[in-house]
Protein backbone atom coordinates (compact mmCIF):
# COMPACT_ATOMS: atom_id res chain seq x y z
CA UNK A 1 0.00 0.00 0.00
CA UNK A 2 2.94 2.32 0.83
CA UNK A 3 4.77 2.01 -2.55
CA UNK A 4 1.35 2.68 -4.21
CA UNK A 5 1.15 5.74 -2.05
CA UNK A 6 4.48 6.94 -2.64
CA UNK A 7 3.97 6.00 -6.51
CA UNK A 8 1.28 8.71 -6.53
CA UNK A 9 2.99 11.09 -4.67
CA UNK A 10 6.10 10.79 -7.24
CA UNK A 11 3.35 11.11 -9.91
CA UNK A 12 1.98 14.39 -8.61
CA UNK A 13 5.24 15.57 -8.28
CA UNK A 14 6.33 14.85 -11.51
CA UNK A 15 3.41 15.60 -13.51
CA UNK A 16 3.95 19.69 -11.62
CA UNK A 17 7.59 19.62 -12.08
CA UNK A 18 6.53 19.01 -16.10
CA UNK A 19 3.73 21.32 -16.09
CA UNK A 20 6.13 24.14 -14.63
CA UNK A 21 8.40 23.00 -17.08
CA UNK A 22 6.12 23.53 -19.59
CA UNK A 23 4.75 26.69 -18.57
CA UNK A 24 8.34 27.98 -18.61
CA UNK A 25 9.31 26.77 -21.89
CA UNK A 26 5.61 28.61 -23.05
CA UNK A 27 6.28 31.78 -21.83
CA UNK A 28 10.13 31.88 -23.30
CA UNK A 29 8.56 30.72 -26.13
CA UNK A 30 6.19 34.12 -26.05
CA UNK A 31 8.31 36.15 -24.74
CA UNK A 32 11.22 35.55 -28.01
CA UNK A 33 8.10 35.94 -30.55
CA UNK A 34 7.57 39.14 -28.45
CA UNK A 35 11.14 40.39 -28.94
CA UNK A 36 11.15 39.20 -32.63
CA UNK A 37 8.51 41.40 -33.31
CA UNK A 38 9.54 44.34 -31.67
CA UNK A 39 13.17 44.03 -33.50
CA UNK A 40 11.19 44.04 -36.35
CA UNK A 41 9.56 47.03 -35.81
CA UNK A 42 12.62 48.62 -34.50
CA UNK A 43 14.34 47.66 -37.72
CA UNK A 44 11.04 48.92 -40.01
CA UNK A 45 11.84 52.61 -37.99
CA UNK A 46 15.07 52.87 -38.54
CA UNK A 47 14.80 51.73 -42.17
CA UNK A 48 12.50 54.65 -42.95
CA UNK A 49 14.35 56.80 -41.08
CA UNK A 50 17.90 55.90 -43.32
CA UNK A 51 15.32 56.66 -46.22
CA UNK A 52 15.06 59.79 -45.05
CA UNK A 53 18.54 60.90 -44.23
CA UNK A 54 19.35 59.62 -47.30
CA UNK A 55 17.09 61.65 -48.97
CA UNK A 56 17.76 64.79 -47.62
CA UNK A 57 21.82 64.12 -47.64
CA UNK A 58 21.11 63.49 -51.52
CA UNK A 59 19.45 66.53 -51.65
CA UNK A 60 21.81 68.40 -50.11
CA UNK A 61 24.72 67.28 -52.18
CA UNK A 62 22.84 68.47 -55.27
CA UNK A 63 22.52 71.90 -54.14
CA UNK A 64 26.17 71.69 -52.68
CA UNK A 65 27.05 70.74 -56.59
CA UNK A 66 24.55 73.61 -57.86
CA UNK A 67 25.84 76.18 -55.88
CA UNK A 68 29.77 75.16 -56.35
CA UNK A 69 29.42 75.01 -60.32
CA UNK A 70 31.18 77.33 -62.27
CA UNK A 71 29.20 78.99 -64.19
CA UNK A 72 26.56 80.24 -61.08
CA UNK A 73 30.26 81.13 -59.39
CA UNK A 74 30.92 83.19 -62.25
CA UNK A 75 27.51 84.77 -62.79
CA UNK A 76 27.51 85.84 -58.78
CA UNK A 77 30.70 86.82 -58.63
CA UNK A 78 30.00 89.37 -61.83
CA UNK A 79 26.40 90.08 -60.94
CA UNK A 80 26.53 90.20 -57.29
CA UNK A 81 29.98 91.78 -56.47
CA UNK A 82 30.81 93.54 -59.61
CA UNK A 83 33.98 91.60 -60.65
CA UNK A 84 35.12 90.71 -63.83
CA UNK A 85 37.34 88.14 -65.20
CA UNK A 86 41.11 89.51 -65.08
CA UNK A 87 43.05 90.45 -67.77
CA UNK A 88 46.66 88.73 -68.83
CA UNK A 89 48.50 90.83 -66.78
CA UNK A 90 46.79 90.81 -63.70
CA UNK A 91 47.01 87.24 -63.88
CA UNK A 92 50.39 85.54 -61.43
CA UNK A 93 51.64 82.17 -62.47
CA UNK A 94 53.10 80.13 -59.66
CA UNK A 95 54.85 77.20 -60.12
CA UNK A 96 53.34 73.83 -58.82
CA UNK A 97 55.95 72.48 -56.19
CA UNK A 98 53.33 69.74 -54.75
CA UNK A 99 54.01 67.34 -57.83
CA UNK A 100 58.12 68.07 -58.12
CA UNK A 101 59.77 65.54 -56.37
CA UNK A 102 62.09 66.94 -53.53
């Protein structure tokens, strides 16, 4: 009667020791779906946000190129401050030391 008993009581014990187990495993389970998701809408963000930067860095560099092209230097530079381009002999030639070799 006593190892029927204690058979029983090993039973119970065992079947809660596998339904905590599998409670646990459940909830880790949930709770990496959980994180998965939220990676993924961390991820999503910053994606659109790149998008953005990029766009506005690419848009940036175009007016960089705009305003740096020659021919809008030239008109300013004329229009705006009254120069003009310089005759021969206002012009100084230097000579390039950077590609001599010492």
């Amino acid at each position: 009667m006593k190892t029927i008993a204690m058979t029983a009581a090993t039973f119970r014990r065992q079947t809660a020791a596998t339904s905590i187990a599998l409670v646990a495993v459940g909830i880790l389970y949930v709770w990496t779906h959980l994180r998965v998701v939220d990676l993924g809408y961390l991820i999503s963000d910053l994606l659109g946000k790149r998008r953005h930067v990029q766009a506005d860095h690419d848009e940036l560099a175009l007016e960089r190129d705009t305003l740096l092209s020659p021919k809008l230097l030239e008109s300013k530079a004329i229009n705006d401050f009254q120069l003009r381009i310089p005759r021969r002999d206002q012009v100084i030639w230097m000579q390039d030391n950077l590609t001599k070799s010492p």
